[in-house]
C-alpha atoms as a PDB file:
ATOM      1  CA  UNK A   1      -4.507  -1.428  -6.665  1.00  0.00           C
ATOM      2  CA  UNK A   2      -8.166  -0.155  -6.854  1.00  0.00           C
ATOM      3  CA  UNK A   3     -10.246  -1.190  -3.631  1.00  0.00           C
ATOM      4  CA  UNK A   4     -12.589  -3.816  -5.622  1.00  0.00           C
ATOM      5  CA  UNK A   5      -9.787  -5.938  -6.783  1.00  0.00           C
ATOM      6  CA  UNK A   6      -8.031  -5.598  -2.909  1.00  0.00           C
ATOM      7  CA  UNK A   7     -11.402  -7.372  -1.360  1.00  0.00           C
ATOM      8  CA  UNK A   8     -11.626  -9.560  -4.145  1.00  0.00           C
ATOM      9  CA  UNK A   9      -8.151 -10.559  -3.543  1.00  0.00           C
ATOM     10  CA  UNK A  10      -8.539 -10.796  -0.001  1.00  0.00           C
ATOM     11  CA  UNK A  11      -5.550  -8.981   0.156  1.00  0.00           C
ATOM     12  CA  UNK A  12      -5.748  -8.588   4.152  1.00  0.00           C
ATOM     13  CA  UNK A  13      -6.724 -12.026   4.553  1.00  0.00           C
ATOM     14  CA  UNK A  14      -3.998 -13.405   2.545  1.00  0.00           C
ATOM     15  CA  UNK A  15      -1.020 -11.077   3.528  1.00  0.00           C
ATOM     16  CA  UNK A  16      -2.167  -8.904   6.482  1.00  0.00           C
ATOM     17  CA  UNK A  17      -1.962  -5.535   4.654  1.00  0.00           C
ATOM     18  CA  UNK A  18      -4.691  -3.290   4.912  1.00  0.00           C
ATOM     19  CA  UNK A  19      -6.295  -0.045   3.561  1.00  0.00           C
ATOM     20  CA  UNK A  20      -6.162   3.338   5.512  1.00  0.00           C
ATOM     21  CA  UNK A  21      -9.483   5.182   5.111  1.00  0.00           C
ATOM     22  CA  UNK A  22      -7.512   7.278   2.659  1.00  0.00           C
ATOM     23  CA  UNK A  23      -6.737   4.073   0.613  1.00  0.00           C
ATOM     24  CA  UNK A  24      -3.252   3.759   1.889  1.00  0.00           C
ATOM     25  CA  UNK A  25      -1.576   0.297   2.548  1.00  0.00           C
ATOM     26  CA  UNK A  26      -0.410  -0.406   5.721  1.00  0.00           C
ATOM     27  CA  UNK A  27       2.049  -1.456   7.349  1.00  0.00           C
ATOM     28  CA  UNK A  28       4.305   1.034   5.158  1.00  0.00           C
ATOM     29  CA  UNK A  29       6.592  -1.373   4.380  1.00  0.00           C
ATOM     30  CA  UNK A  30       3.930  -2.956   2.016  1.00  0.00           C
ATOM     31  CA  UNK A  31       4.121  -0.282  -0.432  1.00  0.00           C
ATOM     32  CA  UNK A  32       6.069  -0.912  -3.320  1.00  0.00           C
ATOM     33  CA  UNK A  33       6.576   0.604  -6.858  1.00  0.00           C
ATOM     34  CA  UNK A  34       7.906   1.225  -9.934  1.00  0.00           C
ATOM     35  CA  UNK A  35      10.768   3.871 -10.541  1.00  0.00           C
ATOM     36  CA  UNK A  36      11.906   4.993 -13.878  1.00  0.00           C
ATOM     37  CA  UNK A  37      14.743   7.460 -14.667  1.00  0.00           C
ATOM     38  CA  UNK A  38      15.331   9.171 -17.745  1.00  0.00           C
ATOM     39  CA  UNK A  39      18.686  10.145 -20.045  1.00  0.00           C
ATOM     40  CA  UNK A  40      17.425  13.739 -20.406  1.00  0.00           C
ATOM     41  CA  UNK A  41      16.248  14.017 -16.886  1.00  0.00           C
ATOM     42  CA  UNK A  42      18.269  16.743 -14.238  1.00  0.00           C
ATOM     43  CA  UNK A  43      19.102  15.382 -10.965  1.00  0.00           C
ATOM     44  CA  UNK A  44      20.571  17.689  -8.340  1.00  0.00           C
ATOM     45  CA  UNK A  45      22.303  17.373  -5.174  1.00  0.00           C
ATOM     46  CA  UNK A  46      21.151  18.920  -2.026  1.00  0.00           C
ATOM     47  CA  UNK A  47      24.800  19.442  -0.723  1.00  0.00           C
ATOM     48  CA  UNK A  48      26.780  18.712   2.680  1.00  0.00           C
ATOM     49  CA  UNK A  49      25.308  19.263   5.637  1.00  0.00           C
ATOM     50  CA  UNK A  50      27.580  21.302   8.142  1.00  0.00           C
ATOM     51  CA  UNK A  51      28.545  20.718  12.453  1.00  0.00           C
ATOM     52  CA  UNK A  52      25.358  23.236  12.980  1.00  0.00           C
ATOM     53  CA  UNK A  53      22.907  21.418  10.945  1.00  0.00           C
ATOM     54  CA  UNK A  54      24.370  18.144  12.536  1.00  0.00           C
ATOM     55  CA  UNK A  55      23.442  19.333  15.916  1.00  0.00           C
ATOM     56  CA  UNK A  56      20.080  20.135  15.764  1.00  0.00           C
ATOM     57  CA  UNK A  57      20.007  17.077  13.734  1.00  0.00           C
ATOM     58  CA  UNK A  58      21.179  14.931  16.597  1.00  0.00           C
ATOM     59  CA  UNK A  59      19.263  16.743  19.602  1.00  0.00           C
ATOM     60  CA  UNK A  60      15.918  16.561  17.389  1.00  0.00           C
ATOM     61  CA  UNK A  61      16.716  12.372  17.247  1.00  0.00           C
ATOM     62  CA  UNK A  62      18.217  12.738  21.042  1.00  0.00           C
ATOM     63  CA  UNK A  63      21.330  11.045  20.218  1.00  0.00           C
ATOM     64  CA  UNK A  64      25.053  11.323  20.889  1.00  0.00           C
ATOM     65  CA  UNK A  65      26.663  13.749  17.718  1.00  0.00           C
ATOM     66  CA  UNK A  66      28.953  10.697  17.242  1.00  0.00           C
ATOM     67  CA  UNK A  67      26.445   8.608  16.124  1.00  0.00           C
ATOM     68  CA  UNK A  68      24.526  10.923  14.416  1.00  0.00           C
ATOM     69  CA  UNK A  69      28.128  11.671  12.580  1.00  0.00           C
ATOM     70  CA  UNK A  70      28.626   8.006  12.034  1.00  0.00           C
ATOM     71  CA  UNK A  71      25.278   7.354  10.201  1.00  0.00           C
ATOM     72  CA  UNK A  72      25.217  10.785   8.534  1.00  0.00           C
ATOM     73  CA  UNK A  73      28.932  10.648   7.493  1.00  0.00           C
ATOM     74  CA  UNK A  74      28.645  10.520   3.468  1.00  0.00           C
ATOM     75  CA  UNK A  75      26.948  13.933   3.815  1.00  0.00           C
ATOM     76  CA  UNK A  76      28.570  15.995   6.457  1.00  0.00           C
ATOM     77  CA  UNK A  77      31.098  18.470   5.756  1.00  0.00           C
ATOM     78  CA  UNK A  78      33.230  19.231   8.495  1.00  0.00           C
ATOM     79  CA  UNK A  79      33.598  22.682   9.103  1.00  0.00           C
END
């Protein structure tokens, strides 16, 4: 949304989402968009993670490696 039609709108007014000085809409959760996928595109997994990468994973967040396990599960490879 270009910034004339936002103040015409009175987009902040109306919905309490403003513009960043580098046009960004905040709160974050305002953003929204389109996605579009493609038959001929090439997706590609980025692969398990392993225990190592799962501890500095949970120390970084400060959180018991159970959790982080829980929440991280479809992705971990035990090892």
């Amino acid at each position: 949304m270009d910034v004339l039609r936002f103040h015409f709108l009175d987009v902040e007014a109306n919905t309490g989402i403003s513009l960043t000085e580098n046009m960004a809409m905040t709160p974050t959760a305002s953003v929204s968009g389109f996605y579009f996928g493609h038959p001929d595109a090439r997706y590609f997994n980025l692969g398990k993670i392993t225990s190592d990468q799962l501890d500095v994973y949970a120390g970084a967040r400060g959180e018991d490696i159970a959790e982080s396990e829980k929440w991280l599960a479809p992705v971990f490879q035990q090892s």
